[in-house]
C-alpha atoms as a PDB file:
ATOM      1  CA  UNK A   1     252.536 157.283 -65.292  1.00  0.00           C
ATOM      2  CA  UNK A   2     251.195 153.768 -65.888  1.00  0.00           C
ATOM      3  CA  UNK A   3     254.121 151.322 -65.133  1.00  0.00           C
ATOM      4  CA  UNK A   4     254.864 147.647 -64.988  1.00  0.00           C
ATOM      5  CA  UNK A   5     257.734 146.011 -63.568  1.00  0.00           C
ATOM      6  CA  UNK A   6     258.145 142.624 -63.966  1.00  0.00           C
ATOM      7  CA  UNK A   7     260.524 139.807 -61.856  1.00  0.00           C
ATOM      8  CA  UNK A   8     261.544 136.195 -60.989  1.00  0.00           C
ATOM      9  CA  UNK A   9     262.383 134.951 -64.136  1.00  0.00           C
ATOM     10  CA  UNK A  10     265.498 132.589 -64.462  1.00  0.00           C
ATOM     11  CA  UNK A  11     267.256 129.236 -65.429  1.00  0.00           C
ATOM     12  CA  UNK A  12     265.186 126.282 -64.427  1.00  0.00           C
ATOM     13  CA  UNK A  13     265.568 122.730 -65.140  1.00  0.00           C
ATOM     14  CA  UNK A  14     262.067 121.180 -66.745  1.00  0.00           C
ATOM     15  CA  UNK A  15     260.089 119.773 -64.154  1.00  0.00           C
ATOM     16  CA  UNK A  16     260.946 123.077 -61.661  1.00  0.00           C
ATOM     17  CA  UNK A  17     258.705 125.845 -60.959  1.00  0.00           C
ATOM     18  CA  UNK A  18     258.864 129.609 -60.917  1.00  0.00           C
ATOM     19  CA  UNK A  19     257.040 132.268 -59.217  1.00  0.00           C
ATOM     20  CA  UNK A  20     256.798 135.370 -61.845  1.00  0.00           C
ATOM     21  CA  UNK A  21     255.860 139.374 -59.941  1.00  0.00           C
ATOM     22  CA  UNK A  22     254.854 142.278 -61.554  1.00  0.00           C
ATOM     23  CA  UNK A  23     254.326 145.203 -59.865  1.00  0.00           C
ATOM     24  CA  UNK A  24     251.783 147.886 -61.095  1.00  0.00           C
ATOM     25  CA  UNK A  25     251.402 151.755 -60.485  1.00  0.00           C
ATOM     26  CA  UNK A  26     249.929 154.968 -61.673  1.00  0.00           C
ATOM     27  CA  UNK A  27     246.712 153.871 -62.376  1.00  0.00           C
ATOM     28  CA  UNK A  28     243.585 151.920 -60.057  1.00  0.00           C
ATOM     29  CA  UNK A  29     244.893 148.379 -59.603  1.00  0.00           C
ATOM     30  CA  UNK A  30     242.085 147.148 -57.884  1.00  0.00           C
ATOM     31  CA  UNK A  31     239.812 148.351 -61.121  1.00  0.00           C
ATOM     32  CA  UNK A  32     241.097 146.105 -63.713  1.00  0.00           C
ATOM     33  CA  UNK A  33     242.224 142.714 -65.236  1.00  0.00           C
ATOM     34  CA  UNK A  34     245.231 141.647 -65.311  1.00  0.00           C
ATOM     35  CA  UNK A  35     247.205 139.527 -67.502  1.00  0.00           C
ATOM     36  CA  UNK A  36     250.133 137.553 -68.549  1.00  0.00           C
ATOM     37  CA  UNK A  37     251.467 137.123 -72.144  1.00  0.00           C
ATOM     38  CA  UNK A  38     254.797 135.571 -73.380  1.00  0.00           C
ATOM     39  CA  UNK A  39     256.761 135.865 -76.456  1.00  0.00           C
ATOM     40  CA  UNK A  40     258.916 132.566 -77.481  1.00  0.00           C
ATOM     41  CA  UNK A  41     261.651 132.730 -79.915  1.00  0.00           C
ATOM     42  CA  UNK A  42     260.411 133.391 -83.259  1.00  0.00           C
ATOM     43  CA  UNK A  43     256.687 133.409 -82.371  1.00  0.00           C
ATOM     44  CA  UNK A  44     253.808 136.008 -81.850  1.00  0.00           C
ATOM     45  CA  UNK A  45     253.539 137.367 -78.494  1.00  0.00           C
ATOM     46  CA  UNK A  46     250.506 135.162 -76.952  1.00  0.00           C
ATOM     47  CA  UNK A  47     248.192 135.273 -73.868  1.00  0.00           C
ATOM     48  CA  UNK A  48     249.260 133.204 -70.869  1.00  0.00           C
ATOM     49  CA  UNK A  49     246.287 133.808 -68.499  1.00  0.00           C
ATOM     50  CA  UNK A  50     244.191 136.760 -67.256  1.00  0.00           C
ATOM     51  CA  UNK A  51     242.541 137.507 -63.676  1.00  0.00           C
ATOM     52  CA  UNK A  52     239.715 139.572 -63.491  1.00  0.00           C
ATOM     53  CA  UNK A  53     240.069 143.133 -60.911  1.00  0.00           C
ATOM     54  CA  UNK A  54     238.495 141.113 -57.820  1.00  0.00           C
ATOM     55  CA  UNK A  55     240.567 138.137 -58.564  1.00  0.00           C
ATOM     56  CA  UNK A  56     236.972 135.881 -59.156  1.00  0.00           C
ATOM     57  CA  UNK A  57     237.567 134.846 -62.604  1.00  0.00           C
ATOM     58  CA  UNK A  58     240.837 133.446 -64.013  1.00  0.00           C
ATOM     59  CA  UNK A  59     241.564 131.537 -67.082  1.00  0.00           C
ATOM     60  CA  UNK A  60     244.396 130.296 -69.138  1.00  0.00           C
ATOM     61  CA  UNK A  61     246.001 129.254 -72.390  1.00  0.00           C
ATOM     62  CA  UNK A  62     245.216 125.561 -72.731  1.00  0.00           C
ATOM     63  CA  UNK A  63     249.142 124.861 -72.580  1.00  0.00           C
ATOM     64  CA  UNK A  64     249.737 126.137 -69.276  1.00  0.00           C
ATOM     65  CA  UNK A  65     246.270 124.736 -67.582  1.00  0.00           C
ATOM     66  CA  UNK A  66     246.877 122.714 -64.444  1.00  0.00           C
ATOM     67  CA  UNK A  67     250.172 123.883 -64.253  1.00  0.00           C
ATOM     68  CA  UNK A  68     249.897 127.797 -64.480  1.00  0.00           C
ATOM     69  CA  UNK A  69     248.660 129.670 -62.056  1.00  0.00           C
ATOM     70  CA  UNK A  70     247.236 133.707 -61.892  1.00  0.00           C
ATOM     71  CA  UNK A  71     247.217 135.674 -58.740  1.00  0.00           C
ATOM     72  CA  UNK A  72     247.045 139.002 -57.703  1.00  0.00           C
ATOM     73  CA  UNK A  73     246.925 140.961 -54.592  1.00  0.00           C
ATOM     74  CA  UNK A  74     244.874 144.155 -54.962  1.00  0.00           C
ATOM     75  CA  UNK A  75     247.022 145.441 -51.499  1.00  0.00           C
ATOM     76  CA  UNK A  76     250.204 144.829 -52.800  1.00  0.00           C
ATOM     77  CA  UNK A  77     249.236 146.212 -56.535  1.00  0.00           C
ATOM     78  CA  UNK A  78     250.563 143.173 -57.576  1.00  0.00           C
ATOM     79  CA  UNK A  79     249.585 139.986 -60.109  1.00  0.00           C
ATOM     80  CA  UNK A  80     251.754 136.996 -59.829  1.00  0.00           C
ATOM     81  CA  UNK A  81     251.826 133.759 -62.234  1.00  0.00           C
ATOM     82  CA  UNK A  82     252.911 130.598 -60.599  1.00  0.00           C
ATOM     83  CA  UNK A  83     254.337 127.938 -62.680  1.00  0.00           C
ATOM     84  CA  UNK A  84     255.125 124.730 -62.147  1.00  0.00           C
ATOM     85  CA  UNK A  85     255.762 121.706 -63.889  1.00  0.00           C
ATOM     86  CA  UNK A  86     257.777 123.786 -66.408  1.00  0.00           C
ATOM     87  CA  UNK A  87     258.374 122.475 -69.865  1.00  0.00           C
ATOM     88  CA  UNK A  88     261.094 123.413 -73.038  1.00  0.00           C
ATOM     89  CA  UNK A  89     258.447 124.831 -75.017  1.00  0.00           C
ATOM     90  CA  UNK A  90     257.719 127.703 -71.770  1.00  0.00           C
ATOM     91  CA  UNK A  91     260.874 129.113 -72.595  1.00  0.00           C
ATOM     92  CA  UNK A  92     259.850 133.129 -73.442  1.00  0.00           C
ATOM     93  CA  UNK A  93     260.053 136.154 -72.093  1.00  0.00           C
ATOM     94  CA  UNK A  94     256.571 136.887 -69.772  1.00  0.00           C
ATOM     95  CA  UNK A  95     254.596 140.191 -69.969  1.00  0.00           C
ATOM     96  CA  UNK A  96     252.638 141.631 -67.438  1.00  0.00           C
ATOM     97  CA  UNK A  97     249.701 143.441 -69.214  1.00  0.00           C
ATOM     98  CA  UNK A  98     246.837 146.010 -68.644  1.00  0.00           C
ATOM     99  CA  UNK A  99     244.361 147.814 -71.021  1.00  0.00           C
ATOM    100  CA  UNK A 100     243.406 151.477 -69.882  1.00  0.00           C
ATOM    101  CA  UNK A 101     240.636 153.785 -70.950  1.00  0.00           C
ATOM    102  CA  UNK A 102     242.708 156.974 -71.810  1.00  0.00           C
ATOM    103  CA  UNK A 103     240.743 160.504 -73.334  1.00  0.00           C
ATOM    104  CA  UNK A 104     241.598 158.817 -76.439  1.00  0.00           C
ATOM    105  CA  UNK A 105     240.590 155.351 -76.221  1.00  0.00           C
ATOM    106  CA  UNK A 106     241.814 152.259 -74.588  1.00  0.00           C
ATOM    107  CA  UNK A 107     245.253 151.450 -74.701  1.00  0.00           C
ATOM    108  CA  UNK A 108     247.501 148.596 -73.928  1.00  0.00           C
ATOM    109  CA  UNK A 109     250.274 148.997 -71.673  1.00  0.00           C
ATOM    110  CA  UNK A 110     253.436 146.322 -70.805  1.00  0.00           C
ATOM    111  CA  UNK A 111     255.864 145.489 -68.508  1.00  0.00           C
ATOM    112  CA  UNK A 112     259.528 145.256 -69.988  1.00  0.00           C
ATOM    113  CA  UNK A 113     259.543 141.627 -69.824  1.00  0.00           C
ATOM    114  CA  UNK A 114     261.271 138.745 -67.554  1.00  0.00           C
ATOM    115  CA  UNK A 115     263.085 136.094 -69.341  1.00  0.00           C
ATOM    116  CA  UNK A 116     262.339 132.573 -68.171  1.00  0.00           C
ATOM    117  CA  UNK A 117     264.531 129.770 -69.451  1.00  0.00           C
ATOM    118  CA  UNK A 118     263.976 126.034 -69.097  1.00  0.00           C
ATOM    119  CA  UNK A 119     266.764 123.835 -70.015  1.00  0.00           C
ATOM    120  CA  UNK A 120     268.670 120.915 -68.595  1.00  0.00           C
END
């Protein structure tokens, strides 16, 4: 089955930088986009930034540009999202995220979510 495992989320003081994982199996890796979503206190769920299957296209939520950045290594099944220059307002918990073509239409699948925190 289609899973999504998410890690390196923590404490960080603004101005640090994390390095988020998420490790994908059970379906094609190398066959699809990738992305990263994250869900702040009391607000919708919202996209991050998405990587095409070859890894030739990226792009990103204007409030992470410059500072966010999407990776993925189609040998490793993994997508990665390196931030730096962390603010407050990235406080969330981050989502790895994939959209499948099942028998009965496409469907989203996510990871369980790793907290990030960014306080002084």
């Amino acid at each position: 089955q289609v899973q999504l495992v998410e890690s390196g989320g923590g404490l960080v003081q603004p101005g640090e930088s994390l390095r988020l994982s998420c490790a994908a199996s059970g379906f094609p890796f190398r066959n699809y986009a990738m992305s990263w979503y994250r869900q702040r206190p009391g607000q919708e769920r919202e996209s991050v930034a998405v990587i095409a299957s070859s890894g030739g296209y990226t792009n990103y939520a204007g409030s992470v540009k410059g500072r966010f950045t999407i990776s993925r290594d189609n040998t490793k099944n993994s997508v990665y999202l390196q931030m730096n220059s962390l603010k407050s307002e990235d406080a969330a918990v981050y989502y790895c995220y994939v959209r499948l073509p099942t028998d009965l239409g496409p469907r989203d699948f996510w990871g369980q979510g790793t907290q990030v925190a960014v306080s002084s």
